[in-house]
Protein backbone atom coordinates (compact mmCIF):
# COMPACT_ATOMS: atom_id res chain seq x y z
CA UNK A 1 0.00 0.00 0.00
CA UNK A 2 1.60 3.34 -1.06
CA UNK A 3 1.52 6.30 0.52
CA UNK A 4 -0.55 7.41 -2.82
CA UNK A 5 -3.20 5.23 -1.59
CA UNK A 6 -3.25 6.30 2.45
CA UNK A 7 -3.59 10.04 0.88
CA UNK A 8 -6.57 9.28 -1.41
CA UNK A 9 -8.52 7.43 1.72
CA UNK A 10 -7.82 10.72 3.57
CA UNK A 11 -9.33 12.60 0.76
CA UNK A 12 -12.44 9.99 0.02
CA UNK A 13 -13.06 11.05 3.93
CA UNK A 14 -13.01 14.59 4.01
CA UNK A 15 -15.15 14.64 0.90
CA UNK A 16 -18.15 12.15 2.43
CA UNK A 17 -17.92 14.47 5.25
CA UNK A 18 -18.88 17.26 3.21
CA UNK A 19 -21.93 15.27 1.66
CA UNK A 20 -23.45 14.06 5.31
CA UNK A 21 -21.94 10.53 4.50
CA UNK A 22 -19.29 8.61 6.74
CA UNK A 23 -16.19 7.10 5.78
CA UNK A 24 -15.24 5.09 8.73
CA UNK A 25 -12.03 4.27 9.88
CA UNK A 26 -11.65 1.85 12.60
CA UNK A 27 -7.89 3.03 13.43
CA UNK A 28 -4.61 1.47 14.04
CA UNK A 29 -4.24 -1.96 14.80
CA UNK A 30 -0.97 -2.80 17.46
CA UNK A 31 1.21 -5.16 15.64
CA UNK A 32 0.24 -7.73 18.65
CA UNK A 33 -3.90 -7.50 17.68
CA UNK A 34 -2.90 -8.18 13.55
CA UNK A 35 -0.53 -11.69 14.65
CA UNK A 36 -3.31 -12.73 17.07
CA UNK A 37 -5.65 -12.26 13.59
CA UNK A 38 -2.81 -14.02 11.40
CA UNK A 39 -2.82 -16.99 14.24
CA UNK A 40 -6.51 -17.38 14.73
CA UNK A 41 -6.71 -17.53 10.90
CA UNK A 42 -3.80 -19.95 10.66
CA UNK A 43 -2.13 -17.35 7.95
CA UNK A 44 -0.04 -14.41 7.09
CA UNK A 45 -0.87 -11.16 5.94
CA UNK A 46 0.56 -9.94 3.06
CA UNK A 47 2.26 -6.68 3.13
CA UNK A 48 -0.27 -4.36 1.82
CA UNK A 49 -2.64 -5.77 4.23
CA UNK A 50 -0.41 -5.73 7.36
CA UNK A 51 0.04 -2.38 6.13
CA UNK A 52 -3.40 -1.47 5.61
CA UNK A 53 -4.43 -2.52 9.10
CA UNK A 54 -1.31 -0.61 10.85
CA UNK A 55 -2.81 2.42 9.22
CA UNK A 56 -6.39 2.18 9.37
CA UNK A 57 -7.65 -1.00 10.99
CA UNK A 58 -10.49 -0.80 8.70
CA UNK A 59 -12.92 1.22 6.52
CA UNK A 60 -16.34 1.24 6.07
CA UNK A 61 -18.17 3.95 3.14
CA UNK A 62 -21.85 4.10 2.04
CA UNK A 63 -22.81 0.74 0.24
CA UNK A 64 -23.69 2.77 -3.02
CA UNK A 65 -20.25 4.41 -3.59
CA UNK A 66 -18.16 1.05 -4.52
CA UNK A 67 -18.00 -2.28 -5.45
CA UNK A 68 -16.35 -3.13 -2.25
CA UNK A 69 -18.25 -0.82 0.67
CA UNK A 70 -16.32 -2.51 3.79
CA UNK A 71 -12.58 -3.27 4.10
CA UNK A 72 -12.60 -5.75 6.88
CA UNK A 73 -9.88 -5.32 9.33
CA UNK A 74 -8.79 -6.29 13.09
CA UNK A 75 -10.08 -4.39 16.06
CA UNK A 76 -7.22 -4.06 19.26
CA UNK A 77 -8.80 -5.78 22.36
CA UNK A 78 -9.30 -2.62 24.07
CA UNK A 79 -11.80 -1.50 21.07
CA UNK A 80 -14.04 -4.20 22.08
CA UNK A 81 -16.62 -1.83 24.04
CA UNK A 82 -16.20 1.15 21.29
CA UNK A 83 -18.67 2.09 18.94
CA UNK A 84 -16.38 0.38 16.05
CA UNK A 85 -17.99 -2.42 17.78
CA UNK A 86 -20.79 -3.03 15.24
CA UNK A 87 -18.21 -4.00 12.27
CA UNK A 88 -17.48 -7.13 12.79
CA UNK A 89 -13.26 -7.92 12.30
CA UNK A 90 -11.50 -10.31 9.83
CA UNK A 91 -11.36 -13.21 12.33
CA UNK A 92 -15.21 -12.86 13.48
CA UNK A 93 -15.92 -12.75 9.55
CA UNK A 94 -13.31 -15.05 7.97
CA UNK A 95 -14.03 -17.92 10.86
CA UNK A 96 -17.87 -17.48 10.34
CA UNK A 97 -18.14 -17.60 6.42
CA UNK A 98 -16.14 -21.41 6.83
CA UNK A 99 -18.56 -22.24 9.31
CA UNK A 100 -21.97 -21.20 7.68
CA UNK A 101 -20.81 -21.09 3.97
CA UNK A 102 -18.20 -23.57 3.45
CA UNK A 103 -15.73 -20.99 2.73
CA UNK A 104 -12.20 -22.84 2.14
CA UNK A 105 -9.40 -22.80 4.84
CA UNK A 106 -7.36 -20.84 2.20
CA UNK A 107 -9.18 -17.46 1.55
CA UNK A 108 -9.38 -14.70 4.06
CA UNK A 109 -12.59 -12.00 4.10
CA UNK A 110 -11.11 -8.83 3.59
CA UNK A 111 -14.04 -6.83 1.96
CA UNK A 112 -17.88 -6.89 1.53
CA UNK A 113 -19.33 -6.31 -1.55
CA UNK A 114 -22.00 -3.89 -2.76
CA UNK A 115 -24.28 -6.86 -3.36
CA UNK A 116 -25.97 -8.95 -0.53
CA UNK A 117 -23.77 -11.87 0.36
CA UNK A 118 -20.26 -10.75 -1.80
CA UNK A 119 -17.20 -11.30 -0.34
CA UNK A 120 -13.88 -10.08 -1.36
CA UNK A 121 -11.33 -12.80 -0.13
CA UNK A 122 -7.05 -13.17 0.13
CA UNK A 123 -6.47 -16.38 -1.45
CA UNK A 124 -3.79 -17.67 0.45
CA UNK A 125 -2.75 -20.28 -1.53
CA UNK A 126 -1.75 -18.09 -4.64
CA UNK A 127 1.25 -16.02 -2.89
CA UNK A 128 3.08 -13.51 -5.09
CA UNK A 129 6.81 -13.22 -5.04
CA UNK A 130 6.36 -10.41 -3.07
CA UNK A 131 4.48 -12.24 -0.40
CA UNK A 132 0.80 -10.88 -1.81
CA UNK A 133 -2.40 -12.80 -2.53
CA UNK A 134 -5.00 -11.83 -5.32
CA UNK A 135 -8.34 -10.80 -4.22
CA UNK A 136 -10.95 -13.35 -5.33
CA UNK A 137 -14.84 -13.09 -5.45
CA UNK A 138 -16.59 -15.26 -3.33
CA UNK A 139 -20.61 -15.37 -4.06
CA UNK A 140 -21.81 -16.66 -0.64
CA UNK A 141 -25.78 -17.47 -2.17
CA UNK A 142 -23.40 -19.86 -4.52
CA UNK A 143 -20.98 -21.00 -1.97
CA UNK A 144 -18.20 -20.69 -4.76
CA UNK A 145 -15.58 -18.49 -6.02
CA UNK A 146 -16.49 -16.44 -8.94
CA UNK A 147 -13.24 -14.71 -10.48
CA UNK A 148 -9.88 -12.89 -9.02
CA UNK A 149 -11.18 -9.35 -8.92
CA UNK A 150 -7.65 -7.67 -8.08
CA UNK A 151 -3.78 -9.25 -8.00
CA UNK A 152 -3.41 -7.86 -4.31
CA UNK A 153 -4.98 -6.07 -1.42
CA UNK A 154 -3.33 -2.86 -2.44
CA UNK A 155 -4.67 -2.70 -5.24
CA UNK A 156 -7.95 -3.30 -4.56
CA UNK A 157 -8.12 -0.52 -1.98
CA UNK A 158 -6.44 1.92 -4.76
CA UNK A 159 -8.85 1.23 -7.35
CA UNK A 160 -12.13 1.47 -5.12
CA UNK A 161 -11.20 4.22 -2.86
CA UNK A 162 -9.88 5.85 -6.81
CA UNK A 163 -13.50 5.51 -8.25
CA UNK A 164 -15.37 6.77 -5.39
CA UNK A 165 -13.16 9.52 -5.23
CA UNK A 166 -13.99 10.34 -9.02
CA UNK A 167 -17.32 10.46 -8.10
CA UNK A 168 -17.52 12.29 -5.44
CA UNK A 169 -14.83 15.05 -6.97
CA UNK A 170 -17.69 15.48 -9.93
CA UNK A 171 -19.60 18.78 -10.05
CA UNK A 172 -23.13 18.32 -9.14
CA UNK A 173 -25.67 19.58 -11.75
């Protein structure tokens, strides 16, 4: 995740703000709360993830904006009795979606998509080079993978957070 990308969150925020919309950001997760996720999940994060949760723990826009509405990230213990409370983290989703939908022991729920039941999942079994996963589709009312949507979590964050951006940046008539 580049420092591009951090900037353009940061803008996507202040400009929801302006339109009585919320872009929320979780905050920081401690280094110890993302390798109790990685362990509980039996994984590791690749770097753009790791990366994105040391920034911003997690995001959450309006459903309408983007094909992906939630990034799903990890919530420090002591966040437990916060307001953030309500978005559930990657552990609470990843560990439910292999329980209730079969989801395989190699893909990680990292984002919720714009339509009921979408999932945007690391596949953990495809590792990059550079230690990254592509993002796959998971359609939950199939209980199946669908297509890779993006080659890595940094991207994926890039090109969503991009197109809202875009949107929201255009003049209203």
């Amino acid at each position: 995740m580049t420092s591009n990308t951090i900037e353009l969150v940061e803008h996507v925020r202040r400009r929801l703000s302006t339109h009585d919309s919320v872009c929320e950001i979780v905050g920081p997760a401690p280094e110890a709360a993302i390798v109790a996720a990685e362990e509980a999940l039996g994984c590791t994060f690749p770097p753009s993830y790791r990366t994105f949760l040391s920034t911003f723990g997690g995001i959450a826009i309006p459903t309408h904006l983007g094909v992906v509405h939630e990034f799903v990230g990890v919530h420090a213990a002591e966040d437990a009795t916060s307001h953030e409370q309500h978005l559930d983290d990657v552990v609470q989703r990843t560990l439910r979606a292999r329980e209730e939908r079969r989801l395989g022991e190699h893909l990680v729920v990292v984002g919720m998509g714009a339509q009921y039941q979408e999932w945007f999942c690391l596949d953990t079994n495809r590792p990059s080079a550079s230690g990254e996963y592509p993002v796959v589709l998971f359609d939950a009312r199939d209980n199946a993978v669908d297509q890779q949507f993006y080659d890595d979590f940094g991207q994926m964050l890039q090109e969503v957070m991009g197109f809202v951006a875009d949107n929201l940046d255009q003049p209203l008539d």
